[in-house]
Protein backbone atom coordinates (compact mmCIF):
# COMPACT_ATOMS: atom_id res chain seq x y z
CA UNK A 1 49.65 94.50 74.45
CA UNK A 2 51.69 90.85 74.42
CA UNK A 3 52.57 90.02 70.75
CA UNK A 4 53.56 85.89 71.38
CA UNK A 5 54.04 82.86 69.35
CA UNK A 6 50.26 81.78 67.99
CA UNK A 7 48.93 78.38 69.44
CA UNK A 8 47.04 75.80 68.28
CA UNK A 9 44.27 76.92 70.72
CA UNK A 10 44.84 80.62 69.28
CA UNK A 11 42.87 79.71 66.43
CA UNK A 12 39.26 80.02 67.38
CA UNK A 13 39.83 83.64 68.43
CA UNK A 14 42.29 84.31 64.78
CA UNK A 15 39.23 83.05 62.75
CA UNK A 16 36.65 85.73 63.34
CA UNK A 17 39.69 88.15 62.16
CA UNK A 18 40.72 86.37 59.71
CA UNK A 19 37.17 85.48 58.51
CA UNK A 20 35.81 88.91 58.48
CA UNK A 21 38.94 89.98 56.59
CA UNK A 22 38.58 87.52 53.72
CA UNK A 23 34.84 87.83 53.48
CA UNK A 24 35.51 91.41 52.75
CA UNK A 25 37.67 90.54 49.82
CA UNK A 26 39.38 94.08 49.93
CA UNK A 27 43.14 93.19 50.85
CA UNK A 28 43.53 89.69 50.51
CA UNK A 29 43.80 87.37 47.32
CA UNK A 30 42.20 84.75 49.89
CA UNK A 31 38.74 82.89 48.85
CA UNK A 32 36.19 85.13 50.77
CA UNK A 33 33.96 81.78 51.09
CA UNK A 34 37.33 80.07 52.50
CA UNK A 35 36.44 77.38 54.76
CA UNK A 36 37.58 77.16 58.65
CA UNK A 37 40.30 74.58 58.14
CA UNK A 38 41.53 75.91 54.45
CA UNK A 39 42.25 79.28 57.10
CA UNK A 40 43.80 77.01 59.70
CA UNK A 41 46.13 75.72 57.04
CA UNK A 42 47.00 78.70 55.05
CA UNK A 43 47.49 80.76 58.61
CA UNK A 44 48.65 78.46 61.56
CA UNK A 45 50.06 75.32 59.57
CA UNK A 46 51.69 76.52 56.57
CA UNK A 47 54.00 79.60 58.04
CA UNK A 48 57.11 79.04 59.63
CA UNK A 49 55.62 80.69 62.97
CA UNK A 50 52.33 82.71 63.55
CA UNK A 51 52.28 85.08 66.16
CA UNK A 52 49.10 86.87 67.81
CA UNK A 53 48.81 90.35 69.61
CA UNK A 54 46.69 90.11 72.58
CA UNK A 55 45.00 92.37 75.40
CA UNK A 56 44.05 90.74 78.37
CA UNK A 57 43.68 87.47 76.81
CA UNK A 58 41.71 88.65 73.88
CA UNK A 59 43.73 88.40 70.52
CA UNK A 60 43.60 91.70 68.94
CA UNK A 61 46.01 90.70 65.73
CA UNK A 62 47.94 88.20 64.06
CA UNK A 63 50.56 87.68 61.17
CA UNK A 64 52.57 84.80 59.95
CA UNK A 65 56.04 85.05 58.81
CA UNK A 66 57.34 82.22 56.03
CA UNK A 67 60.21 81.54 53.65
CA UNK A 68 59.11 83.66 51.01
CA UNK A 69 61.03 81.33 48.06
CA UNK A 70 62.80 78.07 48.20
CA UNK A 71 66.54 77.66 47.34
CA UNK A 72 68.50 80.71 46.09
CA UNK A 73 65.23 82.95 47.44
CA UNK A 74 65.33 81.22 50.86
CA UNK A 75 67.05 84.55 52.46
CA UNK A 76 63.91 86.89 51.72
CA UNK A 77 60.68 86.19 54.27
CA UNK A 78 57.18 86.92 53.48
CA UNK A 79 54.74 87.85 56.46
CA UNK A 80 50.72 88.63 56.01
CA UNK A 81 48.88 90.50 59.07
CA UNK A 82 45.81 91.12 59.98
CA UNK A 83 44.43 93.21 62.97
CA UNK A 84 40.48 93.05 64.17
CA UNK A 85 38.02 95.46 63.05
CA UNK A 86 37.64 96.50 67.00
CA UNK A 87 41.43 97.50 67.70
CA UNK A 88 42.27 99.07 64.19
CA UNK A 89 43.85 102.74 64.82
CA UNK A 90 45.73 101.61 67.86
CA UNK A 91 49.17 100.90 66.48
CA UNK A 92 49.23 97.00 66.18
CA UNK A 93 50.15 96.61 62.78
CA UNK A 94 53.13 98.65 62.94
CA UNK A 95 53.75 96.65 66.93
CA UNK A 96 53.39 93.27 64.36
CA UNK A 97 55.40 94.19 61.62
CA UNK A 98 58.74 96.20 63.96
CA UNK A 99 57.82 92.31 65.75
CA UNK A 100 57.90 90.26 62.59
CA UNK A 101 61.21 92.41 61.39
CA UNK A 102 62.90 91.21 64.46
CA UNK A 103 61.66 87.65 64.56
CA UNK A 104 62.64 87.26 60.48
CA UNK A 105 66.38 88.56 61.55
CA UNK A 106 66.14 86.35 64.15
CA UNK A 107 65.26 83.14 62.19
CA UNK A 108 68.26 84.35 59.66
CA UNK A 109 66.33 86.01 57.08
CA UNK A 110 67.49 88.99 55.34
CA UNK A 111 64.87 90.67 53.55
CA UNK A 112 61.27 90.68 53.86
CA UNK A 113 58.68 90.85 50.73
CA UNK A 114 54.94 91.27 50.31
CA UNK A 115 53.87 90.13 47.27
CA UNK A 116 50.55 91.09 46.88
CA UNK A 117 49.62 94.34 48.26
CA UNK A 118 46.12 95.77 46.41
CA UNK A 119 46.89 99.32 45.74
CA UNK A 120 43.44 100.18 47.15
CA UNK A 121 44.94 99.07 50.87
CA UNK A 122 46.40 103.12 51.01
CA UNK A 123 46.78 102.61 54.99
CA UNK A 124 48.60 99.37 54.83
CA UNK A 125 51.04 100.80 51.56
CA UNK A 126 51.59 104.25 53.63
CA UNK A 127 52.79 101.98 57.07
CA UNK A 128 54.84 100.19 55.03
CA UNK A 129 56.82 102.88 53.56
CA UNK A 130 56.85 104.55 56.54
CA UNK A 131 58.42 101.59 58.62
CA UNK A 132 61.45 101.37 55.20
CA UNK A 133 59.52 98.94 52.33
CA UNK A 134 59.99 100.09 49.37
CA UNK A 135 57.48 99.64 46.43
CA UNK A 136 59.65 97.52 43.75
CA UNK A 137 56.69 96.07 41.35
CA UNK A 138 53.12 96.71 40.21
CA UNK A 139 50.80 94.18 38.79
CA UNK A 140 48.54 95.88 36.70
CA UNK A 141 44.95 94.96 37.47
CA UNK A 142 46.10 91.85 39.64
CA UNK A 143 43.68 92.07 42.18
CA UNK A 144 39.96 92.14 41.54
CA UNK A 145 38.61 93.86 44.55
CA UNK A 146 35.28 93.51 45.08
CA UNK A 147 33.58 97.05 44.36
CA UNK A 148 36.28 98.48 42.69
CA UNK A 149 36.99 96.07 40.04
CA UNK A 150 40.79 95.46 38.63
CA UNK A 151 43.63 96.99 40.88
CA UNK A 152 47.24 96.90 40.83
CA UNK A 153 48.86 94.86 43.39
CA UNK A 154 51.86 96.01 44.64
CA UNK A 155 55.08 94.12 45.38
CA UNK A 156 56.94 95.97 48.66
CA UNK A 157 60.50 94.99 49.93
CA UNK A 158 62.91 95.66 52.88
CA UNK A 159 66.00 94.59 52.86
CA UNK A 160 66.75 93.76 57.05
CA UNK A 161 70.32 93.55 57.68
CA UNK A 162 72.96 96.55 57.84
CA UNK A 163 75.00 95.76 54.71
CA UNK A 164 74.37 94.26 51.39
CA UNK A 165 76.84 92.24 49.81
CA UNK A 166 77.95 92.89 46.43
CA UNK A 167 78.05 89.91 44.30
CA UNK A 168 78.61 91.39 40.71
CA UNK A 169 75.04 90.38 39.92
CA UNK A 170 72.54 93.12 40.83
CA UNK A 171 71.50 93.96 37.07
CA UNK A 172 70.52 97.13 38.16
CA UNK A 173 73.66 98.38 39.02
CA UNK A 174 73.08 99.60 42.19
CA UNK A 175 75.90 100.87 44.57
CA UNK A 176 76.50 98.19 47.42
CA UNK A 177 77.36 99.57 50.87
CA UNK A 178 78.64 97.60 53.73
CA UNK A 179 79.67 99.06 57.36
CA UNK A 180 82.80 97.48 57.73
């Protein structure tokens, strides 16, 4: 499997994916009647970069990675993925999201959010934590999946780099740690 930067010409095999995905209406806050070029826009346009995971030629997955806030939130990415029905259970979300960790560090980014995670997406939520996102918010009944009615959505976060900075502002009072 080749996990690259996501063409233009990349679309027409990333709609059927992400088509069948927000059709389903079970882990996206997407329309599920969203049009062809409302997907190109939202997917391929809008992101910073889109990437695709492909086999031979045939694109298997795909996530975007974007600023996840402007100004003072312009250090924290966001990234969606989305893997087809056919390759599920072979390991490409967690190839896409160790990938999108790297690329986000890359581009200067310092922690990574999702925002909107329905609680009902248990495979998804158990990756995460397994690959070091935490679970830091729940929206009750945020997400109105389609045959289970009102769900939480979850809010998950990973802070990327080796040290956090202490600034005197974390209202938590958490402990900062550097390495140096």
């Amino acid at each position: 499997m080749n996990i690259r930067l996501a063409t233009h010409d990349d679309f027409e095999q990333i709609w059927p994916i992400f088509h069948a995905i927000a059709a389903a209406g079970e882990t996206y806050a997407f329309a599920r009647d969203i049009s062809k070029e409302e997907a190109r826009q939202l997917w391929l346009l809008t992101p910073r970069k889109t990437f695709v995971a492909e086999e031979e030629g045939q694109i298997l997955g795909t996530y975007y990675l974007k600023t996840n806030q402007a100004g003072p939130g312009s250090h924290v990415c966001n990234c969606g993925y989305m893997v087809a029905e056919t390759a599920r259970g072979r390991g490409l979300a967690t190839a896409m999201c160790e990938h999108s960790q790297q690329q986000a560090k890359a581009l200067g980014y310092q922690a990574m959010q999702f925002n909107f995670v329905a609680s009902s997406n248990e495979g998804a939520i158990r990756l995460w934590q397994q690959l070091g996102f935490a679970i830091v918010g729940r929206l009750p009944q945020a997400f109105n999946h389609p045959s289970l009615g009102l769900l939480d959505a979850l809010v998950m976060y990973k802070w990327l780099t080796n040290s956090v900075v202490d600034t005197g502002n974390n209202r938590r009072g958490h402990c900062a740690s550097s390495d140096t």
